[in-house]
PDB file of N, CA and C in Angstrom:
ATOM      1  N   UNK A   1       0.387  94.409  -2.654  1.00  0.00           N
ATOM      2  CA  UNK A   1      -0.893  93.743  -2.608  1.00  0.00           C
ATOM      3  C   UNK A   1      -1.254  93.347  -1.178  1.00  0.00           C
ATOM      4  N   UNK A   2      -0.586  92.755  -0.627  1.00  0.00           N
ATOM      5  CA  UNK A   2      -0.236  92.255   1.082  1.00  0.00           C
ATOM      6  C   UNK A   2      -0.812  93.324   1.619  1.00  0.00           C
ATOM      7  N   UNK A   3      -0.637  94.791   1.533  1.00  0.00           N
ATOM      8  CA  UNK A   3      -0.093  95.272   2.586  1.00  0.00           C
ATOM      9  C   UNK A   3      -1.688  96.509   1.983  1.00  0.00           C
ATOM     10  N   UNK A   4      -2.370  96.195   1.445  1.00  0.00           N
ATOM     11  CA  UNK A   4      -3.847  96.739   1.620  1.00  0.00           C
ATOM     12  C   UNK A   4      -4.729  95.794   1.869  1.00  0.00           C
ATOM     13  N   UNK A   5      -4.462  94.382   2.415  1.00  0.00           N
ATOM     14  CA  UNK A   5      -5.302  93.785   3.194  1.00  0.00           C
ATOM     15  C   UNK A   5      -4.720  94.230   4.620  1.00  0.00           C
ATOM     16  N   UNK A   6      -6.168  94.274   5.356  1.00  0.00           N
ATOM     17  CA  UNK A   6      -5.678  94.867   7.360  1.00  0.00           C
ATOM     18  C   UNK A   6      -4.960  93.830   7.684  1.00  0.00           C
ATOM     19  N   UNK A   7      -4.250  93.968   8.887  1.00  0.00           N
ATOM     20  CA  UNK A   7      -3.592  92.670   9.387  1.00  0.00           C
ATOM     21  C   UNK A   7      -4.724  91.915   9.747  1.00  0.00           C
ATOM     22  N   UNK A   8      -5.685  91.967  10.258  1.00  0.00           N
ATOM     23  CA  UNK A   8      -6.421  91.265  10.672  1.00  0.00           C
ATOM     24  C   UNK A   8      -6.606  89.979  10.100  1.00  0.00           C
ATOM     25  N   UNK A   9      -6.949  90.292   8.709  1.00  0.00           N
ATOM     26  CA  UNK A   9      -7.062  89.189   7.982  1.00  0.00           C
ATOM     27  C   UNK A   9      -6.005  88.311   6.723  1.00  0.00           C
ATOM     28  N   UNK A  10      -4.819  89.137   7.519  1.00  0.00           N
ATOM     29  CA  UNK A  10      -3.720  88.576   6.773  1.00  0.00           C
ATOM     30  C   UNK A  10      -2.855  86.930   8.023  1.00  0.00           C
ATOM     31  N   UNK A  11      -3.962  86.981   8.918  1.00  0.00           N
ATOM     32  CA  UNK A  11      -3.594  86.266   9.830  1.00  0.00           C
ATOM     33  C   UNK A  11      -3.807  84.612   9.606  1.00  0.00           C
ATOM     34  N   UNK A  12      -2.530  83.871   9.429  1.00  0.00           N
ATOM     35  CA  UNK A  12      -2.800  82.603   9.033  1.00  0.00           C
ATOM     36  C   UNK A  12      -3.699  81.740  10.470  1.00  0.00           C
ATOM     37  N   UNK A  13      -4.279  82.184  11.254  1.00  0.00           N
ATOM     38  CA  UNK A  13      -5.544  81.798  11.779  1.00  0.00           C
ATOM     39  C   UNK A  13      -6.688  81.809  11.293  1.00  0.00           C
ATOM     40  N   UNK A  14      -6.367  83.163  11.197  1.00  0.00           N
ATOM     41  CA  UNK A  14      -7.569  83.832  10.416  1.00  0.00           C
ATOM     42  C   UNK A  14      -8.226  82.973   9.127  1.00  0.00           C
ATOM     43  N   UNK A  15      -7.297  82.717   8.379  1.00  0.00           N
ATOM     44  CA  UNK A  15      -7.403  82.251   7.271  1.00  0.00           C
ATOM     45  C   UNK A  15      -7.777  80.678   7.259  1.00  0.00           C
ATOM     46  N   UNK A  16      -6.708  79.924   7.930  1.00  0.00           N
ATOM     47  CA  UNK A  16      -6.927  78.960   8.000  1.00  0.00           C
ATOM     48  C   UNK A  16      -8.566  78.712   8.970  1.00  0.00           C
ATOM     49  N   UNK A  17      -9.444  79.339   9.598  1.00  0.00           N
ATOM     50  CA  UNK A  17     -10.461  79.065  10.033  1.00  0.00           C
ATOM     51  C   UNK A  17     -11.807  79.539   8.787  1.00  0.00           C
ATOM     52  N   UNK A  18     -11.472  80.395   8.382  1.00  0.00           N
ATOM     53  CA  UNK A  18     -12.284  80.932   7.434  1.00  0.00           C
ATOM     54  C   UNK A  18     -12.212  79.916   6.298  1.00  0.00           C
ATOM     55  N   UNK A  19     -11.306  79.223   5.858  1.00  0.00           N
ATOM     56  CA  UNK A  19     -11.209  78.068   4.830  1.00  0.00           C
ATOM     57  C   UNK A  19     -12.057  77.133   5.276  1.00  0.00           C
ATOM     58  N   UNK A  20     -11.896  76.483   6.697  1.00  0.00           N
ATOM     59  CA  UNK A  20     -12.263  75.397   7.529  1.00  0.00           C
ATOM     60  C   UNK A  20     -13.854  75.871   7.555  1.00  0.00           C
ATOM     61  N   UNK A  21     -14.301  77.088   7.772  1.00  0.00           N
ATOM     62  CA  UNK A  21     -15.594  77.514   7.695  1.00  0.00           C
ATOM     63  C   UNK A  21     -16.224  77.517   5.999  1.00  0.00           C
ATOM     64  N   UNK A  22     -15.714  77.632   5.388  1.00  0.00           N
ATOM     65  CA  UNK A  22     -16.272  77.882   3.754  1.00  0.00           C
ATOM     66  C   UNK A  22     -16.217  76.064   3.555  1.00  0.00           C
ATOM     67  N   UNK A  23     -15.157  75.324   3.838  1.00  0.00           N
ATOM     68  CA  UNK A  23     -15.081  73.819   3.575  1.00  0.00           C
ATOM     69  C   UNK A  23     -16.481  73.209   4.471  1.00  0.00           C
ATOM     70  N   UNK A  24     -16.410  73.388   5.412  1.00  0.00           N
ATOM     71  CA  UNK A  24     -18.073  72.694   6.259  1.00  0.00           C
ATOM     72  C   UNK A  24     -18.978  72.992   5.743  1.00  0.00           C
ATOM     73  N   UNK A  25     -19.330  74.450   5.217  1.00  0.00           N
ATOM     74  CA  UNK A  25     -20.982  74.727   4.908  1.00  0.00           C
ATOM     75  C   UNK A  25     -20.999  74.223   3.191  1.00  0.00           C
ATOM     76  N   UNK A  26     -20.123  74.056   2.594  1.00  0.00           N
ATOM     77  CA  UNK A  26     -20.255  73.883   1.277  1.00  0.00           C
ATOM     78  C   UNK A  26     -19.484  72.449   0.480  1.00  0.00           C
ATOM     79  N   UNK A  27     -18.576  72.115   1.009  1.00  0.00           N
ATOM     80  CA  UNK A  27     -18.184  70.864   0.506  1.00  0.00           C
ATOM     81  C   UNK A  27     -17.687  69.907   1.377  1.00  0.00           C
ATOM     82  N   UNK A  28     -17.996  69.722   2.516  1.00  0.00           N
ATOM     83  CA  UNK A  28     -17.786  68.560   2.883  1.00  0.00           C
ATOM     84  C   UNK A  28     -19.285  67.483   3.046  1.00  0.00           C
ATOM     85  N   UNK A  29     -19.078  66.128   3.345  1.00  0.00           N
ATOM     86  CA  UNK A  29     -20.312  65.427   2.744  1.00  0.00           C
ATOM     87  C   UNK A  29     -21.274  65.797   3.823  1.00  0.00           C
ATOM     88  N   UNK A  30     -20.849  66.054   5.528  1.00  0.00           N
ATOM     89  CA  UNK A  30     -22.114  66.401   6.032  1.00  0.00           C
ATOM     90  C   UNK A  30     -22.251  68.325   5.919  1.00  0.00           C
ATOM     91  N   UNK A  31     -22.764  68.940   4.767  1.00  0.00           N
ATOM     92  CA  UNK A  31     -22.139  69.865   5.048  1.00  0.00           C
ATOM     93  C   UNK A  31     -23.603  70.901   5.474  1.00  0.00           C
ATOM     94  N   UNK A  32     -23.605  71.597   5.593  1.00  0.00           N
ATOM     95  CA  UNK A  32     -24.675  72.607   6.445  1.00  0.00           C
ATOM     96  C   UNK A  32     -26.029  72.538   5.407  1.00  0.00           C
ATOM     97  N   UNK A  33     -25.600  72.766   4.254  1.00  0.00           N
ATOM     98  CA  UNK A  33     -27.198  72.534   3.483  1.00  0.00           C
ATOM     99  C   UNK A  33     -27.553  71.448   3.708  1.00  0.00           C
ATOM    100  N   UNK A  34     -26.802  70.152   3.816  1.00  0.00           N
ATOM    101  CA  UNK A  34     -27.445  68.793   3.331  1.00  0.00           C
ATOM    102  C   UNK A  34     -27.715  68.682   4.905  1.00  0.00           C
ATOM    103  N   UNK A  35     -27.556  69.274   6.172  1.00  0.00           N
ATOM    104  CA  UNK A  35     -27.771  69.276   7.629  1.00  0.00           C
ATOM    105  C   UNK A  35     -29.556  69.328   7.273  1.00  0.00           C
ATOM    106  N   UNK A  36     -29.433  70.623   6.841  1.00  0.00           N
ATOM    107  CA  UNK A  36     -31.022  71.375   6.553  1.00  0.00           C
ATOM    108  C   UNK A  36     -31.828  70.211   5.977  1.00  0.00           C
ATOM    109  N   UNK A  37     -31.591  69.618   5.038  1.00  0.00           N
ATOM    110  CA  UNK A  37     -32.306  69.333   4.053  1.00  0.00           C
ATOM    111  C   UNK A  37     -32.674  67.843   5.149  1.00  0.00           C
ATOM    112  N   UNK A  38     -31.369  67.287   5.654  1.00  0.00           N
ATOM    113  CA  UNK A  38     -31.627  66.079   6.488  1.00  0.00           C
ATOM    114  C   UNK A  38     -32.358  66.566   7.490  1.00  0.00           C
ATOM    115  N   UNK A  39     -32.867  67.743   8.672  1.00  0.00           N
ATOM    116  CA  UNK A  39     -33.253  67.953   9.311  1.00  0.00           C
ATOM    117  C   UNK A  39     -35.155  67.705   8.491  1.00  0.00           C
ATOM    118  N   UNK A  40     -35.179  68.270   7.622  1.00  0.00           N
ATOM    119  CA  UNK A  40     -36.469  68.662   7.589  1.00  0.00           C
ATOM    120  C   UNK A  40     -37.351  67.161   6.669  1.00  0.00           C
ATOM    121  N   UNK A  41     -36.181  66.287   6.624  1.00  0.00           N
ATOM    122  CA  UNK A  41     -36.740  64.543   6.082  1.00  0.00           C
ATOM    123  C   UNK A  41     -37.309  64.369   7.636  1.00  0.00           C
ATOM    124  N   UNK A  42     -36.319  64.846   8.487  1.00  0.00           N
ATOM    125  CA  UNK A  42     -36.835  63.888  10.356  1.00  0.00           C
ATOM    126  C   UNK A  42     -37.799  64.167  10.423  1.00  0.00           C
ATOM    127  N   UNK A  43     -38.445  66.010  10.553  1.00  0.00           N
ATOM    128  CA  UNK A  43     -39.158  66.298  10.855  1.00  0.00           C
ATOM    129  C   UNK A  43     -40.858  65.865  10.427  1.00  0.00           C
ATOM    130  N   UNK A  44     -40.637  65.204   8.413  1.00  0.00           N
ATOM    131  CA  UNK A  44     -41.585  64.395   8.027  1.00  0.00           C
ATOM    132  C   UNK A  44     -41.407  63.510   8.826  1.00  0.00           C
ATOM    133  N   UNK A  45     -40.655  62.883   9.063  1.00  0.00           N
ATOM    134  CA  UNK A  45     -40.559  61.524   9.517  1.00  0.00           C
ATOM    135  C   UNK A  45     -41.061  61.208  11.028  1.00  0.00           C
ATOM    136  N   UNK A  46     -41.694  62.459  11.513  1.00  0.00           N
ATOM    137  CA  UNK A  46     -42.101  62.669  13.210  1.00  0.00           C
ATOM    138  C   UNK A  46     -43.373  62.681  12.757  1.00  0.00           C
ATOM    139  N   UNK A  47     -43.408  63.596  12.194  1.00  0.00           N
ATOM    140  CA  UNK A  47     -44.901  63.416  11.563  1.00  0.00           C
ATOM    141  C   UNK A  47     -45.606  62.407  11.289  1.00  0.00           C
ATOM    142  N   UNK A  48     -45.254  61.721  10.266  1.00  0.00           N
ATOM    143  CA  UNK A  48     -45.855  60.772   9.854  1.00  0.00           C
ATOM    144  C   UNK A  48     -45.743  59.463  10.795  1.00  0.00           C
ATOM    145  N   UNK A  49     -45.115  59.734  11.466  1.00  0.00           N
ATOM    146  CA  UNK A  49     -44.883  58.247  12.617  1.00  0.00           C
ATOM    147  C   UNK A  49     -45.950  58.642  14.025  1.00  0.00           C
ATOM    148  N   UNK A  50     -46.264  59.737  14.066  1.00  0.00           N
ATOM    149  CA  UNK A  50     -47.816  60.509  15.139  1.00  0.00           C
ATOM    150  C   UNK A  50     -48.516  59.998  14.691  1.00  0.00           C
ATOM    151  N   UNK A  51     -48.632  60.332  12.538  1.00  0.00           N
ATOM    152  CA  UNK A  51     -49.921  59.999  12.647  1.00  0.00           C
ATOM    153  C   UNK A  51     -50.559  58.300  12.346  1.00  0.00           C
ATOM    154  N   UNK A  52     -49.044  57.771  12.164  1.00  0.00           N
ATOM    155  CA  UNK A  52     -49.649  56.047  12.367  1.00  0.00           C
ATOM    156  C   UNK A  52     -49.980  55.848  13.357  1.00  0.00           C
ATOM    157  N   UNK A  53     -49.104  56.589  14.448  1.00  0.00           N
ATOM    158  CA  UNK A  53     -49.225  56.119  15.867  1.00  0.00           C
ATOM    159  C   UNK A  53     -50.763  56.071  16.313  1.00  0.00           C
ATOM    160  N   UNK A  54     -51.480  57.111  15.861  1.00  0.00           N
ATOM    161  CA  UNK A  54     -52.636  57.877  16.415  1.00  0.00           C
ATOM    162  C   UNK A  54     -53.470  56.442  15.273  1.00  0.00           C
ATOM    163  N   UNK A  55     -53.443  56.207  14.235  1.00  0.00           N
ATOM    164  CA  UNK A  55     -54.070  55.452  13.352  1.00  0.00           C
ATOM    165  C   UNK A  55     -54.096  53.842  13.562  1.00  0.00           C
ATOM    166  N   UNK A  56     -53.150  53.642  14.699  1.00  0.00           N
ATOM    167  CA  UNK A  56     -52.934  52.458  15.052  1.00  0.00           C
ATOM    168  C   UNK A  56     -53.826  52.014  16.508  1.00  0.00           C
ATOM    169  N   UNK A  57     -53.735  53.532  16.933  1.00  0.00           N
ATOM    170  CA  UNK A  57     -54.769  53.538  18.420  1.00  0.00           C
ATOM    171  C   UNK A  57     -56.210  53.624  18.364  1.00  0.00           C
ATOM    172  N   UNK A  58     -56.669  53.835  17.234  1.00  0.00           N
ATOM    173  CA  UNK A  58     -57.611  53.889  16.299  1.00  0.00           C
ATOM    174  C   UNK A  58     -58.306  52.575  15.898  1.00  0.00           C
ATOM    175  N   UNK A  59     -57.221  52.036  14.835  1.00  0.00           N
ATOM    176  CA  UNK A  59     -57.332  50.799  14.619  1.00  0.00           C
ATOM    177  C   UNK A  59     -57.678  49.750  15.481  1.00  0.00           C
ATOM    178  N   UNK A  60     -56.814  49.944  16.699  1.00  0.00           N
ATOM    179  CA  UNK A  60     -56.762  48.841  17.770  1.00  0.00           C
ATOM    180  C   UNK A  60     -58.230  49.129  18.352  1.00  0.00           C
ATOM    181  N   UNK A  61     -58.109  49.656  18.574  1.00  0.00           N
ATOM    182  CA  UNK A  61     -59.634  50.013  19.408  1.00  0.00           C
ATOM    183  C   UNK A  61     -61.279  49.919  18.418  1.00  0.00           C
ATOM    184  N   UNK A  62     -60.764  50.032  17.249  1.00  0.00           N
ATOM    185  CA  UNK A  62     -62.166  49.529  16.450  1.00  0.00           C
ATOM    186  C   UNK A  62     -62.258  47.988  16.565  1.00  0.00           C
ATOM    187  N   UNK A  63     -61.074  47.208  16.151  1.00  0.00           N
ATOM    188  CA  UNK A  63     -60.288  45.664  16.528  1.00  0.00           C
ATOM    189  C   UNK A  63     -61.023  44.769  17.588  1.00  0.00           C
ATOM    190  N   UNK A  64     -60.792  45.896  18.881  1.00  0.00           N
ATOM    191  CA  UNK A  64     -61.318  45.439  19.883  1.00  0.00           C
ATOM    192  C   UNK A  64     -62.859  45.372  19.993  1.00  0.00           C
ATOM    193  N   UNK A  65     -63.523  46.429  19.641  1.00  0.00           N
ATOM    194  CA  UNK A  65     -65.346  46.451  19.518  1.00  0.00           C
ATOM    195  C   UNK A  65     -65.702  45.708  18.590  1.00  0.00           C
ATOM    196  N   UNK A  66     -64.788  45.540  17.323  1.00  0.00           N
ATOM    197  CA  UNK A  66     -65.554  44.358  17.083  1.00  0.00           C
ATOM    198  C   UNK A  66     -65.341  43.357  17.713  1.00  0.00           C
ATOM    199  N   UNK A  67     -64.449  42.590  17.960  1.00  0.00           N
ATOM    200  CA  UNK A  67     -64.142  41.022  18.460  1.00  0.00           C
ATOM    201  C   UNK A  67     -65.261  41.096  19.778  1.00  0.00           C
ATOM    202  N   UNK A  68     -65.805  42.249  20.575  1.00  0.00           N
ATOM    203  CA  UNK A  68     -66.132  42.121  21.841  1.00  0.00           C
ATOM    204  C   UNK A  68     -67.916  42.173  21.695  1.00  0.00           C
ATOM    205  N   UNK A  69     -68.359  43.202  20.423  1.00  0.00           N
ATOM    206  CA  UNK A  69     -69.659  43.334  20.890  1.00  0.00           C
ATOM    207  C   UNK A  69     -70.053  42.465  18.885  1.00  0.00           C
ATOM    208  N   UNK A  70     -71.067  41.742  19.307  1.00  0.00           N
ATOM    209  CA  UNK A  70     -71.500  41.366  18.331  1.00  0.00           C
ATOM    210  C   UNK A  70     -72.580  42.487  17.331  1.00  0.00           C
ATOM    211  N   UNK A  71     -73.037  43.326  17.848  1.00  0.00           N
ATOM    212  CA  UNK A  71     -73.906  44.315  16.997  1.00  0.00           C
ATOM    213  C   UNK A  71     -72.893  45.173  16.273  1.00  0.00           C
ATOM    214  N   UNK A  72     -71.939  45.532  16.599  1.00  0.00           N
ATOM    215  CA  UNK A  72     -70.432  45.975  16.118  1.00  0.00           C
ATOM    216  C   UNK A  72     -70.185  45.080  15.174  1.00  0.00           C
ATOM    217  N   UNK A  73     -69.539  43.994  15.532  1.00  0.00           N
ATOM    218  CA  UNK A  73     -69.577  43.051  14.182  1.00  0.00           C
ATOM    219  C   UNK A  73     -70.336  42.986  12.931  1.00  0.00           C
ATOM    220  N   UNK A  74     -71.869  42.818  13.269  1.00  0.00           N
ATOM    221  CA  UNK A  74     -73.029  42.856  12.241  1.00  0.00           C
ATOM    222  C   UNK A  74     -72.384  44.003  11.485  1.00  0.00           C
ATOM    223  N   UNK A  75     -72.690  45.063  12.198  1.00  0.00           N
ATOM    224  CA  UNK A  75     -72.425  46.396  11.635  1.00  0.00           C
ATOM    225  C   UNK A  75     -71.429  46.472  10.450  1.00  0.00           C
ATOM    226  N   UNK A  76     -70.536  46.104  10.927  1.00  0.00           N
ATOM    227  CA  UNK A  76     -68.898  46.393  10.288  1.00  0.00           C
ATOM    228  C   UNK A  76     -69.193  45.326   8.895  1.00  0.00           C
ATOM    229  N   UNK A  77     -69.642  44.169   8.953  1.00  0.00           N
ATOM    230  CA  UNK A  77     -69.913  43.302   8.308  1.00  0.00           C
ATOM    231  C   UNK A  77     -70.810  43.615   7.087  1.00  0.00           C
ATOM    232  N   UNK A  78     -71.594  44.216   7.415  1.00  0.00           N
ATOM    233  CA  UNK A  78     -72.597  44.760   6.264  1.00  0.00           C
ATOM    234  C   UNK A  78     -72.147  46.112   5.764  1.00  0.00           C
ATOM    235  N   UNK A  79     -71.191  46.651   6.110  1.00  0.00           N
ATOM    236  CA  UNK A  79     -70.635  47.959   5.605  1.00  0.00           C
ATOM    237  C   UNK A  79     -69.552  47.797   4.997  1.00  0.00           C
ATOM    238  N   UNK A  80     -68.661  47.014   5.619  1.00  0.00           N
ATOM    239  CA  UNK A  80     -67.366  46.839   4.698  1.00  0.00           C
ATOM    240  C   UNK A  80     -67.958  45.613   3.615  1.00  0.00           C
ATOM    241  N   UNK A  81     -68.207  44.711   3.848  1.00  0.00           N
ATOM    242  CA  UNK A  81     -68.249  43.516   2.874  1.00  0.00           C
ATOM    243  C   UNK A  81     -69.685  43.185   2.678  1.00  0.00           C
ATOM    244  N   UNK A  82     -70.603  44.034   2.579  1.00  0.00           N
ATOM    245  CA  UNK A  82     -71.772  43.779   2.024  1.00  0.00           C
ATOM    246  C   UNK A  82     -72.122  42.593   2.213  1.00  0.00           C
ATOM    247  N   UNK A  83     -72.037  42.108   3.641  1.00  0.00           N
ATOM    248  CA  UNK A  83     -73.363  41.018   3.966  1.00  0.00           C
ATOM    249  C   UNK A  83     -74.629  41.314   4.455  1.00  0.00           C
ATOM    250  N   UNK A  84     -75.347  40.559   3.987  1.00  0.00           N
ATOM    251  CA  UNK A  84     -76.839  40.742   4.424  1.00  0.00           C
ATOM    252  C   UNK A  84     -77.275  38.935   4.897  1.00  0.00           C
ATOM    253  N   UNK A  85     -78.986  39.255   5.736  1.00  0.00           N
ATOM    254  CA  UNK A  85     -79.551  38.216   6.096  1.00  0.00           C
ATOM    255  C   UNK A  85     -80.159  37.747   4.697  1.00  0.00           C
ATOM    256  N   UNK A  86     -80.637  36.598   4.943  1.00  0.00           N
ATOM    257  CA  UNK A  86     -81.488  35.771   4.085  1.00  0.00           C
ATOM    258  C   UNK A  86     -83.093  36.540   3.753  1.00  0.00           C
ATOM    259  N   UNK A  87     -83.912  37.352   4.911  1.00  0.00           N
ATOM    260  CA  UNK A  87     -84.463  37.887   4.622  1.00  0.00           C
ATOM    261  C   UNK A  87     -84.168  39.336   3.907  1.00  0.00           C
ATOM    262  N   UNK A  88     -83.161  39.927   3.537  1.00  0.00           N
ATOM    263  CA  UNK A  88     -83.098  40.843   3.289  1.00  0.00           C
ATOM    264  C   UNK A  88     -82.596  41.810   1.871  1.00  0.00           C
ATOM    265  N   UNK A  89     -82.553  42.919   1.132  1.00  0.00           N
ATOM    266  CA  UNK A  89     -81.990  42.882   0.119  1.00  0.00           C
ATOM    267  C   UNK A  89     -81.546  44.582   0.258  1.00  0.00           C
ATOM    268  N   UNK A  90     -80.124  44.335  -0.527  1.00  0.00           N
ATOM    269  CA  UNK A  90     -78.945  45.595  -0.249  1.00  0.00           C
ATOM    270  C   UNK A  90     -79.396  46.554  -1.630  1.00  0.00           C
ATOM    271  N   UNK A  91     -79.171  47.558  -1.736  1.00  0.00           N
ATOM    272  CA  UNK A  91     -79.187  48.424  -2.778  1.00  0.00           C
ATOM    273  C   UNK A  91     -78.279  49.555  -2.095  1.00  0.00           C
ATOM    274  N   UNK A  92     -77.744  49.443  -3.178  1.00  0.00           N
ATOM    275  CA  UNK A  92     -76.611  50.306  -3.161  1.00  0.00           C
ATOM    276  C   UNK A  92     -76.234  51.756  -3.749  1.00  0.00           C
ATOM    277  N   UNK A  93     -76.563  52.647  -3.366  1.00  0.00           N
ATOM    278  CA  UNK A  93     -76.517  54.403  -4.459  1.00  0.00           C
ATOM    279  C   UNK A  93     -74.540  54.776  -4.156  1.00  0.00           C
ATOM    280  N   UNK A  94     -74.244  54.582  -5.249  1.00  0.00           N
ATOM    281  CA  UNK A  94     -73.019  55.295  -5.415  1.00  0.00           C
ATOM    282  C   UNK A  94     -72.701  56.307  -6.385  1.00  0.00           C
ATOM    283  N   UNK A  95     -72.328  57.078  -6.145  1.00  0.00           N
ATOM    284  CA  UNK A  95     -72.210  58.621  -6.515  1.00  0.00           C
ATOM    285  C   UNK A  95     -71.361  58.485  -7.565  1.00  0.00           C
ATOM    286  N   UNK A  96     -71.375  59.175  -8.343  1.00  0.00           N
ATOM    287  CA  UNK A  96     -70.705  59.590  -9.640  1.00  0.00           C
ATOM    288  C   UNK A  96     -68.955  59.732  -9.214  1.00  0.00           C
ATOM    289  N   UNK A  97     -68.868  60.647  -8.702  1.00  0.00           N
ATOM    290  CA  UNK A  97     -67.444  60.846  -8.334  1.00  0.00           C
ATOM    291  C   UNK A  97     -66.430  59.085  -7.909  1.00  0.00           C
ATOM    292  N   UNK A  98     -67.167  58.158  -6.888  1.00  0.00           N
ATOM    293  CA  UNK A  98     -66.621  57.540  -6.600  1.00  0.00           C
ATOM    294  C   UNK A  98     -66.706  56.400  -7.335  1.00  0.00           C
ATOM    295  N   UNK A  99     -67.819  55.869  -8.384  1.00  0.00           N
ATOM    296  CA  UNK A  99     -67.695  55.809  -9.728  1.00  0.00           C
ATOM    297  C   UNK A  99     -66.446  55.941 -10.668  1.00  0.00           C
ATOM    298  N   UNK A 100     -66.340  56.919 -10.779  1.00  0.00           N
ATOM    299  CA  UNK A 100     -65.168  56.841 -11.623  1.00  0.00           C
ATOM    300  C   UNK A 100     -63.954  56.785 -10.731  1.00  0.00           C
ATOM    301  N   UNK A 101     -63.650  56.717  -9.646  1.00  0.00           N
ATOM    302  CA  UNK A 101     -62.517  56.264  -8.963  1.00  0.00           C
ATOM    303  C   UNK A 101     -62.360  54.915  -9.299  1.00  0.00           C
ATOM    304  N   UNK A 102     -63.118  54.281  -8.875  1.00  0.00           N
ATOM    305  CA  UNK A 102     -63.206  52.682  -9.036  1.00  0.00           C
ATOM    306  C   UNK A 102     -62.698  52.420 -10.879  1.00  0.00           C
TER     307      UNK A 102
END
């Protein structure tokens, strides 16, 4: 039986590395799939940390126009939270679709 495997691979190097190679990619706990699978959580995880980043530079900077210009304020004020003047009256058209979101 021995002796129709080549020497090559009757070589307890041989062997013992090829074990050590089959043990890393498949059962040990960091092992080459779960590498993959952890690589491509980071790669969400780059992602999604750009796009707060970018949503935060955003944020800050709307933050700032309002606190600085008062027609900004008005603005923001009557759009997000539906204030109005004493002379004035709001009507509101909302669409079917966002209708039934609510």
């Amino acid at each position: 039986m021995w002796q129709r495997i080549p020497p090559f691979f009757r070589n307890k190097y041989v062997i013992a590395g090829f074990t050590l190679l089959v043990w890393l990619i498949f059962f040990d706990r960091n092992n080459f799939i779960a590498q993959i699978e952890l690589g491509s959580i980071l790669n969400e995880q780059r992602q999604q940390k750009e796009f707060y980043i970018k949503e935060i530079k955003s944020d800050s900077t709307a933050i700032h126009d309002i606190l600085t210009d008062s027609v900004t304020l008005q603005k923001f004020a009557r759009e997000k939270y539906l204030m109005k003047k004493d002379n004035e009256d709001i009507y509101l058209i909302v669409e079917e679709k966002e209708a039934e979101e609510r």
